[in-house]
PDB file of N, CA and C in Angstrom:
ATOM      1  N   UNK A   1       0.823  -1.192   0.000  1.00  0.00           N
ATOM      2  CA  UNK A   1       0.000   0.000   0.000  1.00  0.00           C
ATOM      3  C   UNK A   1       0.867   1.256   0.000  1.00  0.00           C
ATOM      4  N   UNK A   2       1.822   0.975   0.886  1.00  0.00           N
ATOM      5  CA  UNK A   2       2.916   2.240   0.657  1.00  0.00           C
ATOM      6  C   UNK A   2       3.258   2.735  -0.500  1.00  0.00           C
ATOM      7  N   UNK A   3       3.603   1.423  -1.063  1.00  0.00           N
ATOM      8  CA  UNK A   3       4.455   1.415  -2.446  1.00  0.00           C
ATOM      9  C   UNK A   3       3.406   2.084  -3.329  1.00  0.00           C
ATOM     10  N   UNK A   4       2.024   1.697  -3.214  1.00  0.00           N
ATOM     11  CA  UNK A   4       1.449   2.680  -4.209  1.00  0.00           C
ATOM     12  C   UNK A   4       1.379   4.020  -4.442  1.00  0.00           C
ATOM     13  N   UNK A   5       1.537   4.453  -3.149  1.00  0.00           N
ATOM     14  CA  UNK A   5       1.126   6.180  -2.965  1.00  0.00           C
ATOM     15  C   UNK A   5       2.736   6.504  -3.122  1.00  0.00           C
ATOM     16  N   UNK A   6       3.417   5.502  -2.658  1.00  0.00           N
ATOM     17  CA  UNK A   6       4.758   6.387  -3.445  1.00  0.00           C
ATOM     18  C   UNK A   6       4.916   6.690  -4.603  1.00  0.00           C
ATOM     19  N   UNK A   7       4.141   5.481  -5.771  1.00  0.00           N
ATOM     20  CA  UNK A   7       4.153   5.253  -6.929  1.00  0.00           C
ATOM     21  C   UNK A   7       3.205   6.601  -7.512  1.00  0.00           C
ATOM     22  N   UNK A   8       2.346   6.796  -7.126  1.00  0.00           N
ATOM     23  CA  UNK A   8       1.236   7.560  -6.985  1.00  0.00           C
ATOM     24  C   UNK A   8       1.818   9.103  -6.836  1.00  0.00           C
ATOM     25  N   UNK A   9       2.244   9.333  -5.721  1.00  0.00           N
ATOM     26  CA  UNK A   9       2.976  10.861  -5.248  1.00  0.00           C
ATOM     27  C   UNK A   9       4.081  11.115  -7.313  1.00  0.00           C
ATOM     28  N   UNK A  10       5.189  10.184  -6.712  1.00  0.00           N
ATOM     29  CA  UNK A  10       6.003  10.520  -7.995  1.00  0.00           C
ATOM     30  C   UNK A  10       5.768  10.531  -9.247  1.00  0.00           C
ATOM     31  N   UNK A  11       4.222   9.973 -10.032  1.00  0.00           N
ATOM     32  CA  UNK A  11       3.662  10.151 -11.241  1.00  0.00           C
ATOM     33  C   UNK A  11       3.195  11.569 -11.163  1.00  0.00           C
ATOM     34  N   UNK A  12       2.615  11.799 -10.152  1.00  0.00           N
ATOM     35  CA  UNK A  12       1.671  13.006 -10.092  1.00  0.00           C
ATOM     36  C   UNK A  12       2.724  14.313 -10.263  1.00  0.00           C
ATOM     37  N   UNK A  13       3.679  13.616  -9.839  1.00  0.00           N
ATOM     38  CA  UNK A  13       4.950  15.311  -9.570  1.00  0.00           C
ATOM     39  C   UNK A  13       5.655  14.930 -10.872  1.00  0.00           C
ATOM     40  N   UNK A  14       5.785  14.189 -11.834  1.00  0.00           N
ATOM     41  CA  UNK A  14       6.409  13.631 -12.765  1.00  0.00           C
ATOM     42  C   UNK A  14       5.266  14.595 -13.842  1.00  0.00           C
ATOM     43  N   UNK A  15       3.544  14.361 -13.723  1.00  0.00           N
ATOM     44  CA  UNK A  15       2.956  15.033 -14.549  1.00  0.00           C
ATOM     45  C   UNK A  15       2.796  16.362 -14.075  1.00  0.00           C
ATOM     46  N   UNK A  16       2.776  17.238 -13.008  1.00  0.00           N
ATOM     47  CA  UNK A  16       2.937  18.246 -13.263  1.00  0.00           C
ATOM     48  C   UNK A  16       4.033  19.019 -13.506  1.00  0.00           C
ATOM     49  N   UNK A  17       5.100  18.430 -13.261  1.00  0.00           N
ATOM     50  CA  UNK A  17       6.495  19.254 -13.933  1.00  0.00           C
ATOM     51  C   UNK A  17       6.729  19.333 -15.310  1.00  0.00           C
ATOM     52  N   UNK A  18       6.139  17.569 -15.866  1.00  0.00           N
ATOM     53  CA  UNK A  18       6.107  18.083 -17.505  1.00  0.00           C
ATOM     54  C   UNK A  18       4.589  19.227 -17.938  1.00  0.00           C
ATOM     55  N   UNK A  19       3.332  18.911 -17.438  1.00  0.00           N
ATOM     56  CA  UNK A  19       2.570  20.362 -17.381  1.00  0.00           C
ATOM     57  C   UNK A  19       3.760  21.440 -17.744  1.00  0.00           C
ATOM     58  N   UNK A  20       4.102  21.353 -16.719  1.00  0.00           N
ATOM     59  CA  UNK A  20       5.073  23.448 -16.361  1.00  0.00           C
ATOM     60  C   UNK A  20       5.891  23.356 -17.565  1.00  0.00           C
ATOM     61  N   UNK A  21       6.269  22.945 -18.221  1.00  0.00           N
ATOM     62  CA  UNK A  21       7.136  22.715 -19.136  1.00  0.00           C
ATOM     63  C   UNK A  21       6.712  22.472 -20.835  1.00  0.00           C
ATOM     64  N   UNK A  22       5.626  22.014 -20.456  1.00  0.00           N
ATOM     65  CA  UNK A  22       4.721  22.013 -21.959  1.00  0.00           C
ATOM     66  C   UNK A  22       4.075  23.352 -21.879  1.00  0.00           C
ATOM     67  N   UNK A  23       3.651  24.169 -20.684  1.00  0.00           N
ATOM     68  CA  UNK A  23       3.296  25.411 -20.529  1.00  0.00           C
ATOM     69  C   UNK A  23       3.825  26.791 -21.110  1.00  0.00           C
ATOM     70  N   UNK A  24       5.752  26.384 -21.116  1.00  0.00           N
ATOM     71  CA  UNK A  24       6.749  27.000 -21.292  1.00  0.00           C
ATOM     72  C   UNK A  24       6.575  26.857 -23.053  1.00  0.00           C
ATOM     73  N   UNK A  25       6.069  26.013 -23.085  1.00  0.00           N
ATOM     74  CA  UNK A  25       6.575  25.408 -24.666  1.00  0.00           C
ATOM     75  C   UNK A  25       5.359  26.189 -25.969  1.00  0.00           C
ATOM     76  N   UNK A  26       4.488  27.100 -24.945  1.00  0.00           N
ATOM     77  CA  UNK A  26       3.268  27.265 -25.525  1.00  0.00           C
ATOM     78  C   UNK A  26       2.905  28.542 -26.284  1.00  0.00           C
ATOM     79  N   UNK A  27       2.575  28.881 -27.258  1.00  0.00           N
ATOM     80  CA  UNK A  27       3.218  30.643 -27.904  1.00  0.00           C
ATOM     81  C   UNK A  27       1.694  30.775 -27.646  1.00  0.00           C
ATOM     82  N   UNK A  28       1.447  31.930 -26.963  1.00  0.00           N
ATOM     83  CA  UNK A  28      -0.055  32.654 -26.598  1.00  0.00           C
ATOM     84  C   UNK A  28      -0.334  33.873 -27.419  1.00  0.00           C
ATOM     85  N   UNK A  29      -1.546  33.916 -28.009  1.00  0.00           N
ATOM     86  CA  UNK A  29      -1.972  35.071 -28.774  1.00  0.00           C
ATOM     87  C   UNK A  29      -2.027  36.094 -28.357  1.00  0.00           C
ATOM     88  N   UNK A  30      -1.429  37.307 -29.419  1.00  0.00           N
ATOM     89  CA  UNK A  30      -1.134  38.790 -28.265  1.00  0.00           C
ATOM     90  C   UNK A  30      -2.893  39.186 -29.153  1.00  0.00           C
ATOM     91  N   UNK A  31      -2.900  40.620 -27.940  1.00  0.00           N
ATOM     92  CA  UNK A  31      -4.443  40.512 -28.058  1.00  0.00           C
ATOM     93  C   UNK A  31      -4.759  41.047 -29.674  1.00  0.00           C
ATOM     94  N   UNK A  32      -4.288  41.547 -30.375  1.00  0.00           N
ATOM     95  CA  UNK A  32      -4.991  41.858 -31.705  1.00  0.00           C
ATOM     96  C   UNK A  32      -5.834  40.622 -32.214  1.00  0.00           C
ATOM     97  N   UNK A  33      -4.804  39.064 -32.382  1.00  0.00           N
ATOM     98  CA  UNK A  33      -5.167  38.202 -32.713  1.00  0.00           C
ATOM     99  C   UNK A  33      -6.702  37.695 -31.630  1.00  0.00           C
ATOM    100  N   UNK A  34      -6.370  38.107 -30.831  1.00  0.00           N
ATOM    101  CA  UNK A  34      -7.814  37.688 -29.419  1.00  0.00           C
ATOM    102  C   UNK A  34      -9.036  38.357 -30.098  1.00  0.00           C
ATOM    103  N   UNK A  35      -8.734  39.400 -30.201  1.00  0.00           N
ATOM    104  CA  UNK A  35     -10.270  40.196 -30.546  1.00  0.00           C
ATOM    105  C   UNK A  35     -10.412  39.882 -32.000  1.00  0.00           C
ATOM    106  N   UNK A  36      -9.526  39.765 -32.722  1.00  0.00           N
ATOM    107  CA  UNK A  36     -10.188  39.604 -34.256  1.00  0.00           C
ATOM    108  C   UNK A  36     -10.755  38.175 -33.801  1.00  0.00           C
ATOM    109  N   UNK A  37     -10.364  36.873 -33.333  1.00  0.00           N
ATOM    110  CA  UNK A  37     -10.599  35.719 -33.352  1.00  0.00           C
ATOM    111  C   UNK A  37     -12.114  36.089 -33.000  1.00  0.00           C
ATOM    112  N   UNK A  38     -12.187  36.368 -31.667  1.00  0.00           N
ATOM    113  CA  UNK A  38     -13.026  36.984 -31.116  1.00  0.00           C
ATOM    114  C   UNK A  38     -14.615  37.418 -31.431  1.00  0.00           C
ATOM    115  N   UNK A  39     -14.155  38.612 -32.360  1.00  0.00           N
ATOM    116  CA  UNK A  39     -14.842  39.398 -33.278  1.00  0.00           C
ATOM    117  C   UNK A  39     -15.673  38.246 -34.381  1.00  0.00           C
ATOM    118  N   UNK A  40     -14.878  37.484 -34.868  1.00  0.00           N
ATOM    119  CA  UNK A  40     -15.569  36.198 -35.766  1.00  0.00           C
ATOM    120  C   UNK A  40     -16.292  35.602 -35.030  1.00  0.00           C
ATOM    121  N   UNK A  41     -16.221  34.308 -34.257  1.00  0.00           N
ATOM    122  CA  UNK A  41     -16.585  33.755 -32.995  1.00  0.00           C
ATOM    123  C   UNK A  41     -18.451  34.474 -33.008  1.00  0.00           C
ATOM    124  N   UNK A  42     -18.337  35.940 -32.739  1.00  0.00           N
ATOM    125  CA  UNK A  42     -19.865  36.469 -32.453  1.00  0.00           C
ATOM    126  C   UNK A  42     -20.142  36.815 -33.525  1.00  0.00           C
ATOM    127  N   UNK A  43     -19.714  37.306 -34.521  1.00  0.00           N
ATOM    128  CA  UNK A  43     -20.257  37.252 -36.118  1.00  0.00           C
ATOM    129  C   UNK A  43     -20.858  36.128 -36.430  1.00  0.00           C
ATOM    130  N   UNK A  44     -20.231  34.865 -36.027  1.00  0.00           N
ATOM    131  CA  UNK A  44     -20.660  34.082 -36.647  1.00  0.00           C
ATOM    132  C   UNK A  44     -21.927  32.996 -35.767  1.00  0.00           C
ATOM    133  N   UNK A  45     -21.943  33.254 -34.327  1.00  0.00           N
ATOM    134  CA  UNK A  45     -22.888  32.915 -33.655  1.00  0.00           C
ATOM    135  C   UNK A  45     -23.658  33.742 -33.879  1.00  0.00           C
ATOM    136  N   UNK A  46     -24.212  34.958 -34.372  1.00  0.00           N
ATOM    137  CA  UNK A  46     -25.356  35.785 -35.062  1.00  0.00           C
ATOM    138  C   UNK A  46     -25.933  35.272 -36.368  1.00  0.00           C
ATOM    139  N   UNK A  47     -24.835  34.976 -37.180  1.00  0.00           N
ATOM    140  CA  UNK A  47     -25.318  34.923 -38.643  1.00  0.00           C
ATOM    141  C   UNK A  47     -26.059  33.199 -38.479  1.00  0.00           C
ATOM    142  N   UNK A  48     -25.869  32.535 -37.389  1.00  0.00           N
ATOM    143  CA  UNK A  48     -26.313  30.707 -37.411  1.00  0.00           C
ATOM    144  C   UNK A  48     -27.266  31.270 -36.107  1.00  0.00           C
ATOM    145  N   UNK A  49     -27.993  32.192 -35.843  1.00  0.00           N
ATOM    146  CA  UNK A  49     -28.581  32.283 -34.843  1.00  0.00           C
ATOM    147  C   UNK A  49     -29.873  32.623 -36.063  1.00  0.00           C
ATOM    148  N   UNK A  50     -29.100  33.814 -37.001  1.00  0.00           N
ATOM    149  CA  UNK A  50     -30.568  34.497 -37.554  1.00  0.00           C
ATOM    150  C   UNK A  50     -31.189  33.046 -38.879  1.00  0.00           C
ATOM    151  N   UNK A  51     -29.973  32.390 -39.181  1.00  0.00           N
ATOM    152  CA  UNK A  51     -30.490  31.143 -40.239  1.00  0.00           C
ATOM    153  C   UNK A  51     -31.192  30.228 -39.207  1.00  0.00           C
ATOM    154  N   UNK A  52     -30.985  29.721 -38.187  1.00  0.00           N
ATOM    155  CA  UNK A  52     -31.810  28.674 -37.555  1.00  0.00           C
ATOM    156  C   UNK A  52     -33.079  29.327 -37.458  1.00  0.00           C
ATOM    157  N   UNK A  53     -33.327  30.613 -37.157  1.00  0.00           N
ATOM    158  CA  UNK A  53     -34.478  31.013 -36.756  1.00  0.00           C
ATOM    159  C   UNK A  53     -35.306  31.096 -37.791  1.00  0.00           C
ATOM    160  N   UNK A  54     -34.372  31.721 -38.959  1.00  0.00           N
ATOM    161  CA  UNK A  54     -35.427  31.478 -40.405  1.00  0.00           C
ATOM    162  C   UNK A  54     -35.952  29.918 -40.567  1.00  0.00           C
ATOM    163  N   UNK A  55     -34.766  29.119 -40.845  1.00  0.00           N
ATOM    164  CA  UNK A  55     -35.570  27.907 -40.441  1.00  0.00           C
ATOM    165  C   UNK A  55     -36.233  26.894 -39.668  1.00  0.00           C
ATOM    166  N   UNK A  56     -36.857  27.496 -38.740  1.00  0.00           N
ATOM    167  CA  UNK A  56     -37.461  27.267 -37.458  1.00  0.00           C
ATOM    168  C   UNK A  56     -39.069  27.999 -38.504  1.00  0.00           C
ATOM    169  N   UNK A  57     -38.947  29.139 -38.214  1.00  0.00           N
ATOM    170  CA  UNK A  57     -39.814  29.374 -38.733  1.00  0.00           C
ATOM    171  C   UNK A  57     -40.372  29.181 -39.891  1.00  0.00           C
ATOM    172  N   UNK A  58     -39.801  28.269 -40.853  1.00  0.00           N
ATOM    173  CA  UNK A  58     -40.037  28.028 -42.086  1.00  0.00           C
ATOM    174  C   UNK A  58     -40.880  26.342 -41.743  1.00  0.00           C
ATOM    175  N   UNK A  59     -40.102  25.123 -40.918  1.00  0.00           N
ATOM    176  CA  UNK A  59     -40.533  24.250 -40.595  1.00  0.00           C
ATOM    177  C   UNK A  59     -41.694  24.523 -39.630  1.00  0.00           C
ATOM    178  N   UNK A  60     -41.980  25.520 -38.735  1.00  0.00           N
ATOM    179  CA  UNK A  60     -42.698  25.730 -38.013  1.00  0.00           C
ATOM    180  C   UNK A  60     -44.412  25.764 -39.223  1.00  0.00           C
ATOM    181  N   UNK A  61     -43.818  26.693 -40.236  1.00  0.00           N
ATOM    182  CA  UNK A  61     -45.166  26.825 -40.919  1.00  0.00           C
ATOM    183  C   UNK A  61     -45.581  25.777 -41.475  1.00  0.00           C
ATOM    184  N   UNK A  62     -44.389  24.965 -42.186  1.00  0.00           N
ATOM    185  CA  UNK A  62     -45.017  23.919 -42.861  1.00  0.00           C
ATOM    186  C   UNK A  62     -45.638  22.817 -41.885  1.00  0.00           C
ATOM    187  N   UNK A  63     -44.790  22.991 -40.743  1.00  0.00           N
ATOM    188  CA  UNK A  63     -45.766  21.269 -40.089  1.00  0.00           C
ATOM    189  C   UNK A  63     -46.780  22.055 -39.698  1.00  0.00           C
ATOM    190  N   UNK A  64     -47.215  23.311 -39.222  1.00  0.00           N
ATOM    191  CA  UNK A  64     -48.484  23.837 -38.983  1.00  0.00           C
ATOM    192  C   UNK A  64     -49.834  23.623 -40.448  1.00  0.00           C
ATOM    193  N   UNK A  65     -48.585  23.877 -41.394  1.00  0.00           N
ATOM    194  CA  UNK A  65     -49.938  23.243 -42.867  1.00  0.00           C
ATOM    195  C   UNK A  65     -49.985  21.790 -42.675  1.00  0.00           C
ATOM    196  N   UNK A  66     -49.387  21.293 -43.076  1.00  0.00           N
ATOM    197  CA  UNK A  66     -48.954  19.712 -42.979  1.00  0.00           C
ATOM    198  C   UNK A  66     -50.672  19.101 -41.774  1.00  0.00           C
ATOM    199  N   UNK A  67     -50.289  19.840 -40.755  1.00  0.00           N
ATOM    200  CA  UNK A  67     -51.413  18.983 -39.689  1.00  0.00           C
ATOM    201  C   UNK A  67     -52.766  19.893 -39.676  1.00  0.00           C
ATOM    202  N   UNK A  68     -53.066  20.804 -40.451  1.00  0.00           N
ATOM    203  CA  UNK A  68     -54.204  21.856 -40.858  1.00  0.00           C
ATOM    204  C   UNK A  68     -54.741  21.046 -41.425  1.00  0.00           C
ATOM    205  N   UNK A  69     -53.648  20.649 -42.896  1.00  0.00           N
ATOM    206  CA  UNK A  69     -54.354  19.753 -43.718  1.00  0.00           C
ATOM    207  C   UNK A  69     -54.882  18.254 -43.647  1.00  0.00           C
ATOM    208  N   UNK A  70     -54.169  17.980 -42.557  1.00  0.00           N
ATOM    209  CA  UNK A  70     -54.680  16.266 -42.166  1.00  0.00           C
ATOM    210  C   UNK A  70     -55.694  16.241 -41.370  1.00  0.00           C
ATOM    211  N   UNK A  71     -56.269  17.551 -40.208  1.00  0.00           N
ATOM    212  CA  UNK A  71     -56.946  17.838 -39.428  1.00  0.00           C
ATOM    213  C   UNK A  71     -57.987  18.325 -39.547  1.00  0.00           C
ATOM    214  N   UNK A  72     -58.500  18.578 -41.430  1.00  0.00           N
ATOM    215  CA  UNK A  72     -59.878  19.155 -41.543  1.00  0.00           C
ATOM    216  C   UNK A  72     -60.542  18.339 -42.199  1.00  0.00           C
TER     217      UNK A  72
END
């Protein structure tokens, strides 16, 4: 049982030192690149917000005909 948590302790400190080190290894976006990314990102959750809704409302009408017409 010992042996495990020793085994256990030294993986765990084995994976976070390589963490810190793959951390080091990591090139981070300076902010121009943030906000343009950014800027797309909500452009483009608008433009698939206003098409679902068109077609929402497009299926909405037809199954509303669809069961008008089976229902009279």
């Amino acid at each position: 049982m010992a042996a495990d948590v020793k085994v256990w302790a030294q993986e765990t400190k084995d994976y976070v030192n390589d963490l810190k080190l793959e951390m080091r290894r990591v090139t981070w976006p300076n902010r121009k690149q943030v906000e343009g990314t950014t800027a797309v990102v909500i452009i483009s959750v608008f433009a698939f917000a206003g098409y679902f809704a068109i077609v929402d409302s497009l299926l909405v009408k037809a199954i509303k005909a669809i069961l008008d017409f089976f229902t009279k």
